[in-house]
Protein backbone atom coordinates (compact mmCIF):
# COMPACT_ATOMS: atom_id res chain seq x y z
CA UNK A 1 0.00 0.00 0.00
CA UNK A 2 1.00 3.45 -0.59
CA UNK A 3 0.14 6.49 1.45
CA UNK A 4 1.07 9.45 2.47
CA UNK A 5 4.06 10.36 4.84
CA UNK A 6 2.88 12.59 7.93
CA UNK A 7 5.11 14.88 9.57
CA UNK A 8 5.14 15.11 13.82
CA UNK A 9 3.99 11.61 14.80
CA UNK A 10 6.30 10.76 17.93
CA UNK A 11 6.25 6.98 19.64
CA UNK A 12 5.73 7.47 23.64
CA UNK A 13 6.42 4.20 24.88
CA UNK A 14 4.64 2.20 27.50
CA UNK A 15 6.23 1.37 31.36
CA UNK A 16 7.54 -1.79 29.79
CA UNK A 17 9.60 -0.08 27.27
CA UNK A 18 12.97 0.64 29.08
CA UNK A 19 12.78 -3.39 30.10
CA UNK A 20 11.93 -4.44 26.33
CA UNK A 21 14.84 -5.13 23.25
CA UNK A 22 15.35 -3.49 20.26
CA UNK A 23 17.58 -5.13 18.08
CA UNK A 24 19.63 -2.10 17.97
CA UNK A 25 21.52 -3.21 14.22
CA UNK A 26 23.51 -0.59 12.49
CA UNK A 27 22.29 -0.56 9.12
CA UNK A 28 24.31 0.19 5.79
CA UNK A 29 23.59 1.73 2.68
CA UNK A 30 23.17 -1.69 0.01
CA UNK A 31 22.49 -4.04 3.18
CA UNK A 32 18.83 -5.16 3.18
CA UNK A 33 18.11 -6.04 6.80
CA UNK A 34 15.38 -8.66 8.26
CA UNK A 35 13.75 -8.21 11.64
CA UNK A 36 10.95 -9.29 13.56
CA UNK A 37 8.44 -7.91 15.42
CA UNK A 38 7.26 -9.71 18.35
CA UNK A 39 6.52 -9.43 22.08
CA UNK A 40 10.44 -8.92 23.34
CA UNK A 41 10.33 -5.48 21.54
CA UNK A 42 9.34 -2.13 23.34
CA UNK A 43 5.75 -2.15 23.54
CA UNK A 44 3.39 1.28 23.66
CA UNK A 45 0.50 1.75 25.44
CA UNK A 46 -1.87 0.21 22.79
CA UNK A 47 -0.54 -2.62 22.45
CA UNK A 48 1.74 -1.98 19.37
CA UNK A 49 5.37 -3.05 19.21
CA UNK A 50 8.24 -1.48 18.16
CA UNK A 51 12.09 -2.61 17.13
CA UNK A 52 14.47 0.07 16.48
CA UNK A 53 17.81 0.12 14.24
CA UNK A 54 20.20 2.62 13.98
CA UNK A 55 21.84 4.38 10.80
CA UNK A 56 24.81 6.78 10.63
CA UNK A 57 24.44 9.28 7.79
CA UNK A 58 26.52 11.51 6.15
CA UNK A 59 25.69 15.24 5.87
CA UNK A 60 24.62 16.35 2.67
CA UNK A 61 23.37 12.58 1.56
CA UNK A 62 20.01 11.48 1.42
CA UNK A 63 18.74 8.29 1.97
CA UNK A 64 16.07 6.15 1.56
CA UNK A 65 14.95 3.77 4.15
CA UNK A 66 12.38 1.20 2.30
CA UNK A 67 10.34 -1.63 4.80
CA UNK A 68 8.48 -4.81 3.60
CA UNK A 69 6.44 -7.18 5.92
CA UNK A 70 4.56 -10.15 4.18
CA UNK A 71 2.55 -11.40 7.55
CA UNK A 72 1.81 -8.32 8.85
CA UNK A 73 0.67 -4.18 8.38
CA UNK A 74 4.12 -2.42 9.07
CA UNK A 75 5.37 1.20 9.64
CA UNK A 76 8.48 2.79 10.03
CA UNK A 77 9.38 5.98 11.73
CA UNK A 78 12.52 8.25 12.03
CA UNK A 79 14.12 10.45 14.38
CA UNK A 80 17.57 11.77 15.32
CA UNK A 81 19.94 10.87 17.36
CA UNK A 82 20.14 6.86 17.45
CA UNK A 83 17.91 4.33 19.22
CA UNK A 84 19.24 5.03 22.74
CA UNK A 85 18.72 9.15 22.65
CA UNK A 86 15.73 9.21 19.77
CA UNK A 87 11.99 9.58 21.17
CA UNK A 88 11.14 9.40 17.07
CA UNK A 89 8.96 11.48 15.79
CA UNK A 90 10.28 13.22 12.48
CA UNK A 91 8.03 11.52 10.00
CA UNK A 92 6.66 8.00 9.43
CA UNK A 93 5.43 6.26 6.72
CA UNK A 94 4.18 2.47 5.60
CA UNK A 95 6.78 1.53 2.68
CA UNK A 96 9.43 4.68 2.10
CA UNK A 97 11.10 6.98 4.08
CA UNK A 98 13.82 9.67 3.11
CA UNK A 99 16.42 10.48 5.95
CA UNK A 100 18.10 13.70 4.90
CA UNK A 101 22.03 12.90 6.20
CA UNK A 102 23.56 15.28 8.82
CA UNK A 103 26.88 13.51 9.61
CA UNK A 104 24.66 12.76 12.89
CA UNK A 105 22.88 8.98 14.15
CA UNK A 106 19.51 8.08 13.41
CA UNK A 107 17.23 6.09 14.53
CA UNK A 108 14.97 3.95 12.42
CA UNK A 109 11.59 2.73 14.43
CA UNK A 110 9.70 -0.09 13.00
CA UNK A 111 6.34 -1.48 14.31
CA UNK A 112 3.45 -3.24 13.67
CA UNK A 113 -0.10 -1.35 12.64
CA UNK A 114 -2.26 -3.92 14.56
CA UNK A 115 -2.09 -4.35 18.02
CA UNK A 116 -0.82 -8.31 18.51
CA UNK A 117 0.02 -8.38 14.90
CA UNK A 118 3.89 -9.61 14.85
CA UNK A 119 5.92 -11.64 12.47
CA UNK A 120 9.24 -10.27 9.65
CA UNK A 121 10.17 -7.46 7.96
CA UNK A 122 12.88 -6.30 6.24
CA UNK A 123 14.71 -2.94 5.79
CA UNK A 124 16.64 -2.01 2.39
CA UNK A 125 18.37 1.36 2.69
CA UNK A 126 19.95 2.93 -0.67
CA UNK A 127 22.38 6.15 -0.08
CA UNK A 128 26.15 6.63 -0.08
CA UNK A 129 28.11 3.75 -0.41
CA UNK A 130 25.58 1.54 -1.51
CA UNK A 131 26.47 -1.96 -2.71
CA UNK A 132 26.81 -4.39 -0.42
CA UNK A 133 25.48 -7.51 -0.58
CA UNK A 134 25.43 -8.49 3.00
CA UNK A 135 22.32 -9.43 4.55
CA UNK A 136 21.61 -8.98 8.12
CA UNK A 137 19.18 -10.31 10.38
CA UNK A 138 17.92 -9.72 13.81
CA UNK A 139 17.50 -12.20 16.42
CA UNK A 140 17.26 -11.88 20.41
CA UNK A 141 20.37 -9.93 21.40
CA UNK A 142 21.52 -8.40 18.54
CA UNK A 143 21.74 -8.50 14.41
CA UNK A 144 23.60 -12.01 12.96
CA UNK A 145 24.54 -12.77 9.29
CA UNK A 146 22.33 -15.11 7.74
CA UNK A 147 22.57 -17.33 4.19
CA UNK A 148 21.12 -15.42 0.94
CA UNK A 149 18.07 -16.70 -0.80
CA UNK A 150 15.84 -15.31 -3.40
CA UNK A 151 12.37 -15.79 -1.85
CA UNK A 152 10.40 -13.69 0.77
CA UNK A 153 12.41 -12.03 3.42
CA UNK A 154 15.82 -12.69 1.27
CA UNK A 155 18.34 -9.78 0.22
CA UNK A 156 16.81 -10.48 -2.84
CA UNK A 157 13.43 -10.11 -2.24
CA UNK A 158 13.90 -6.57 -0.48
CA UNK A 159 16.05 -5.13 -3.19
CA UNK A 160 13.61 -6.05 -5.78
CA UNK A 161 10.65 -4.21 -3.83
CA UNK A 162 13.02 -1.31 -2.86
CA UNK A 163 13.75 -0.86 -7.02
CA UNK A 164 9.83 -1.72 -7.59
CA UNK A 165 8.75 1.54 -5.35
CA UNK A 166 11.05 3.16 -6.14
CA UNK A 167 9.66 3.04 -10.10
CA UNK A 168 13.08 1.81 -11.35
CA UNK A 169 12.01 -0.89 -13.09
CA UNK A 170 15.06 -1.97 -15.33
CA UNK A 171 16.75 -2.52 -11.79
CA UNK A 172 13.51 -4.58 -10.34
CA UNK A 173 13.14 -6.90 -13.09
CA UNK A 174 15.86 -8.83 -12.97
CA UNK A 175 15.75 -9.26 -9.08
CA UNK A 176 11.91 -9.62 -9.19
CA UNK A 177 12.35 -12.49 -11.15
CA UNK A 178 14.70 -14.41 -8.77
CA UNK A 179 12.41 -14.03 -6.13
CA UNK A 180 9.64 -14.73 -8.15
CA UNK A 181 11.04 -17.96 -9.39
CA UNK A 182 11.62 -18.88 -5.20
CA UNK A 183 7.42 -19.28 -5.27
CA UNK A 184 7.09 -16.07 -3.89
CA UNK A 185 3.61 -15.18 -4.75
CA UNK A 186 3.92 -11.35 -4.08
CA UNK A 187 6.86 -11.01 -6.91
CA UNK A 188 5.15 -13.52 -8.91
CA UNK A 189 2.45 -11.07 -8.99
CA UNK A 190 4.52 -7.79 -9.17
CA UNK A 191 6.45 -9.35 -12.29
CA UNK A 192 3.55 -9.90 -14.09
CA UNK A 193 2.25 -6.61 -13.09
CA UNK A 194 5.26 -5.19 -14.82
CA UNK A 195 4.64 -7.79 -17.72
CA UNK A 196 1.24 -6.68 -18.35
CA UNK A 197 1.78 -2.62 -18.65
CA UNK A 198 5.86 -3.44 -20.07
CA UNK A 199 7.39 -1.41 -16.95
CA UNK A 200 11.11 -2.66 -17.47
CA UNK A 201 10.65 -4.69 -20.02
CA UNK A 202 8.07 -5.22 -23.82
CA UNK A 203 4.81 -5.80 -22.79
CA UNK A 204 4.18 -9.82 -22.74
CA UNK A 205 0.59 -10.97 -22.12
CA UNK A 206 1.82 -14.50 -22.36
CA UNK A 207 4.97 -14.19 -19.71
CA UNK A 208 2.33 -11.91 -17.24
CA UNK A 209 -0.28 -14.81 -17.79
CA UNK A 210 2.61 -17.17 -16.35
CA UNK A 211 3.33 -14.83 -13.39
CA UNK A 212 -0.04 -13.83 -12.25
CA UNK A 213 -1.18 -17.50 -12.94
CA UNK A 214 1.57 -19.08 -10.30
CA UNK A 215 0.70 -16.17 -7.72
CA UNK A 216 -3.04 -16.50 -8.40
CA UNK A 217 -3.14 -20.83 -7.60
CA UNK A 218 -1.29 -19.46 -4.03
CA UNK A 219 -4.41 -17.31 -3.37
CA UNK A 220 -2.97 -13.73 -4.15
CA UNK A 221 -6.16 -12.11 -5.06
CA UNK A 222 -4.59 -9.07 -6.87
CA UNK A 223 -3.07 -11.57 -8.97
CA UNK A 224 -6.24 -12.96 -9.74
CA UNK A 225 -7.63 -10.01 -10.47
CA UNK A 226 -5.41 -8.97 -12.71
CA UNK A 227 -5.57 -12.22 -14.43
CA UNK A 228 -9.57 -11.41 -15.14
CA UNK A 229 -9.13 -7.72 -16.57
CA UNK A 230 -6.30 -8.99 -19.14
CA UNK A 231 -7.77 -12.63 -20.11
CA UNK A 232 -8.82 -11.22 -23.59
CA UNK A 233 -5.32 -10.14 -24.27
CA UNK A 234 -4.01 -13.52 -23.13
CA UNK A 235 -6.39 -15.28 -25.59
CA UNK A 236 -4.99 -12.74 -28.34
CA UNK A 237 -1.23 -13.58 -27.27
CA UNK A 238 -1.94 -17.10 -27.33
CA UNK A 239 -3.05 -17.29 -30.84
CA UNK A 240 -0.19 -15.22 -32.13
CA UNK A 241 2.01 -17.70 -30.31
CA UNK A 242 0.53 -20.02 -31.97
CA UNK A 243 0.83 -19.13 -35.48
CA UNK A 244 4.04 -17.81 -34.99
CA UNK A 245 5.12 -21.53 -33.60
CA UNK A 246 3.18 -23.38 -35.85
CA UNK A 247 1.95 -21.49 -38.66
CA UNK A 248 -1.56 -20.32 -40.04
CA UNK A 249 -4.27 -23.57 -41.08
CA UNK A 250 -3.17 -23.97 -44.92
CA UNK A 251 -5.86 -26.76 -45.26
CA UNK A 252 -7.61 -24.49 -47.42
CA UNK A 253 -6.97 -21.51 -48.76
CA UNK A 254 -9.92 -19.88 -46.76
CA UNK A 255 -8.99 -20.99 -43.55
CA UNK A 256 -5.26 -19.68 -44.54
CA UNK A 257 -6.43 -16.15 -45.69
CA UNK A 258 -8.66 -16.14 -41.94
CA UNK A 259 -5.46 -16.78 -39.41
CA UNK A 260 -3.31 -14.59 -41.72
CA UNK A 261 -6.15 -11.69 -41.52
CA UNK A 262 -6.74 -12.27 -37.54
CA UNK A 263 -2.89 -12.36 -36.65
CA UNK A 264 -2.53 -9.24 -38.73
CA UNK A 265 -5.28 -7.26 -37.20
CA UNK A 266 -3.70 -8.18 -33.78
CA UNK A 267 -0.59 -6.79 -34.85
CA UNK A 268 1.24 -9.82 -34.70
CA UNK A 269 5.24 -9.05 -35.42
CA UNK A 270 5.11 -11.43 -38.45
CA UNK A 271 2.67 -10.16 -40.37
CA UNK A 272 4.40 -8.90 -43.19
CA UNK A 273 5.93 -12.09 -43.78
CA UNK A 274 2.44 -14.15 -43.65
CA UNK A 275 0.82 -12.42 -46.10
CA UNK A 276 3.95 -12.34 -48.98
CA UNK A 277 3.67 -16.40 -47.96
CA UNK A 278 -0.60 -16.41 -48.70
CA UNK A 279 0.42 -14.67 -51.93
CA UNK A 280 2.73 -16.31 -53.71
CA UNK A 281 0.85 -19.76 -52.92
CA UNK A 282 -2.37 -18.36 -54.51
CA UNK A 283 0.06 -17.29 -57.43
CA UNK A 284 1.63 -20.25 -57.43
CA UNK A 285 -1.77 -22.61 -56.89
CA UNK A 286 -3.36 -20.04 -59.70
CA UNK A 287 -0.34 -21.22 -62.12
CA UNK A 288 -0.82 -24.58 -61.28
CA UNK A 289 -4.43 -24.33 -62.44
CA UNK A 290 -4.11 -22.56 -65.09
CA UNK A 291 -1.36 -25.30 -66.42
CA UNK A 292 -4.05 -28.42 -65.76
CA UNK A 293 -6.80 -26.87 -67.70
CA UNK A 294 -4.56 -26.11 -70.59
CA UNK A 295 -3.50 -29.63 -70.32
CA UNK A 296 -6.82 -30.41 -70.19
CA UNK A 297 -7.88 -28.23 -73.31
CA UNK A 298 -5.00 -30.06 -75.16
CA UNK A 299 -5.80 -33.23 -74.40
CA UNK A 300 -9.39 -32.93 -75.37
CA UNK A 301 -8.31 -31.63 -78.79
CA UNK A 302 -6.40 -34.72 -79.65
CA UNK A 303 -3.16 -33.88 -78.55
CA UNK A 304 -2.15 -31.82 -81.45
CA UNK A 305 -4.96 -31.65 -83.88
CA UNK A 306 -6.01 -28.30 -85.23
CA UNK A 307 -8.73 -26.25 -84.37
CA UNK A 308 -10.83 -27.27 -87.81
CA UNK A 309 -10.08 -31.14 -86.73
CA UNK A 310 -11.13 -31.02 -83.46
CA UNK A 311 -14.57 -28.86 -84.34
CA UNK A 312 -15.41 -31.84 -87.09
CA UNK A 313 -14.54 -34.51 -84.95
CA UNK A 314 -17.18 -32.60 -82.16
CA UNK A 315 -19.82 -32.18 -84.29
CA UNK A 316 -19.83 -35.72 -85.61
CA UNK A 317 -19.39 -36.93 -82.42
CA UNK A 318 -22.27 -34.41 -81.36
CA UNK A 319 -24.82 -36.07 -84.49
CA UNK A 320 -24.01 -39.45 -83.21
CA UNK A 321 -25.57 -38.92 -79.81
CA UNK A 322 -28.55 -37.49 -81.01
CA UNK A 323 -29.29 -40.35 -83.53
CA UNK A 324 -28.89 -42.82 -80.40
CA UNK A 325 -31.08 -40.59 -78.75
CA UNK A 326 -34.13 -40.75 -81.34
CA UNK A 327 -33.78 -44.22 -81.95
CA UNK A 328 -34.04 -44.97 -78.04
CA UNK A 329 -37.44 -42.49 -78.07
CA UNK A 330 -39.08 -44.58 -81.31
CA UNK A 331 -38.21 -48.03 -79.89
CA UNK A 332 -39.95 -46.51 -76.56
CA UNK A 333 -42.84 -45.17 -77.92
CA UNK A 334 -43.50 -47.97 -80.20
CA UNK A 335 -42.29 -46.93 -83.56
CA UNK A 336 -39.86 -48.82 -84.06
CA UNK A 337 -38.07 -52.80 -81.95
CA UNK A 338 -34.62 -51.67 -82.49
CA UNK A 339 -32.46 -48.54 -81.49
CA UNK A 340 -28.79 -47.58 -82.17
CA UNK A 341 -25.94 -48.75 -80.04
CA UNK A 342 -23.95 -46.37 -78.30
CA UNK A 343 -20.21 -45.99 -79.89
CA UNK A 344 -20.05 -42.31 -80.15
């Protein structure tokens, strides 16, 4: 979700708070760090939790702070001055904040929307010195390395939703797909998002219909959304796949003049080369024609006799018939027993 970040909101924690654990990490520009929030962290007086990080800045630098939780709603707040001096306060937001570097320590407050909500989340910060590819993540006591992976709550997972927000797409795609390919239903359904409207990359019905589909059978309902408003396009992409795999229905010349004329209305990238194919086989089936009934035209004039010959032989052939067919109308109506015999 995206909304709007709100200056002034300040975290007053509860009497438990000074007795509760943040995990206190330091966190680095390029290091995507995963948390949890659960009920060691400070609590406040409703009932929400809160885990804390810290972040050295340099003055002059910006920085962006980006947080992703999968299990629950999440927020993340600022302030100066580190976890152990900060009260928070300077803005907070649910997926992005900017911390505008003053050489200074800030602190970086995470915690859940819902009271009792708890479960991961992880932090990818971009600024100076970005780069890194170490993952952090926080347990009881402190911040530990753990192994890379490409699915939910990996490095890659958070750098491809950091890029994704962000709106730099060429950078998301690549890492989108990695954690897609993990099973992750919530990439699965972001890379066919960016599939379907070609953020990053040509719009591809047929590669967003294999995206959305995967997140869609895990229940993603966005996904299957999605799916619903584009399934015409999908059937369109499908049958220029086809063709171009397997080539328009030549069974008759009818049926090859339909797919050529469909794929071509739906602007299918071959079309040029379809239609010079439907043309020279009517040219060439219109030759081939054109040579049997001249074959045919020869044959039935003897196979070389002239005009006058063949004319002479027609009509005699021509008076023969019709003295059968007298003779077989006297025998029949009496006038005569006998009737010609049929050599013509």
């Amino acid at each position: 979700m995206f909304r709007t970040v709100i200056a002034g909101a300040v975290i007053m924690l509860g009497a438990a708070g000074a007795e509760a654990q943040y995990s206190g990490a330091m966190l680095q520009p390029g290091e995507v760090f995963t948390g949890e929030i659960s009920r060691r962290n400070a609590p406040m007086d409703d009932g929400i939790y809160v885990d804390c990080l810290n972040l050295d800045t340099q003055a002059g630098q910006n920085y962006t702070v980006t947080v992703q939780a999968a299990e629950f709603d999440v927020f993340i707040m600022s302030g100066e001055g580190g976890c152990d001096a900060s009260a928070g306060g300077a803005d907070f937001s649910y997926e992005r904040l900017t911390i505008p570097g003053n050489g200074g320590r800030w602190a970086i407050f995470v915690q859940n929307d819902v009271a009792n909500d708890f479960g991961r989340y992880q932090l990818a910060v971009s600024g100076p010195g970005g780069g890194s590819t170490a993952v952090a993540s926080a347990g009881q006591g402190g911040a530990q390395a753990s192994a890379s992976s490409h699915g939910r709550g990996s490095q890659t997972h958070a750098a491809a939703w950091a890029a994704f927000q962000a709106d730099n797409y060429n950078e998301a795609l690549p890492l989108m797909e990695l954690a897609a390919g993990s099973g992750d239903h919530e990439s699965q359904y972001a890379l066919g998002y960016m599939y379907t409207f070609g953020l990053g990359t040509q719009r591809n019905y047929l590669q967003a219909a294999h995206w959305l589909t995967r997140a869609a059978e895990q229940g993603d309902t966005n996904a299957q959304t999605l799916l619903v408003q584009i399934a015409p396009n999908i059937s369109q992409a499908l049958f220029i796949d086809h063709i171009d795999r397997y080539g328009p229905d030549t069974s008759s010349f009818a049926m090859w003049a339909g797919d050529v004329a469909e794929y071509c209305t739906l602007r299918g990238p071959n079309c040029t080369q379809l239609r010079a194919d439907l043309r020279r086989a009517e040219q060439a089936n219109n030759l081939r024609a054109q040579s049997e009934n001249m074959a045919r035209i020869w044959n039935l004039h003897g196979g070389g006799q002239s005009q006058e010959q063949f004319f002479a032989q027609s009509r005699a052939r021509l008076e023969c018939l019709r003295r059968v067919r007298r003779s077989i109308q006297a025998q029949n109506s009496g006038q005569q027993d006998w009737r010609y015999v049929n050599t013509c």
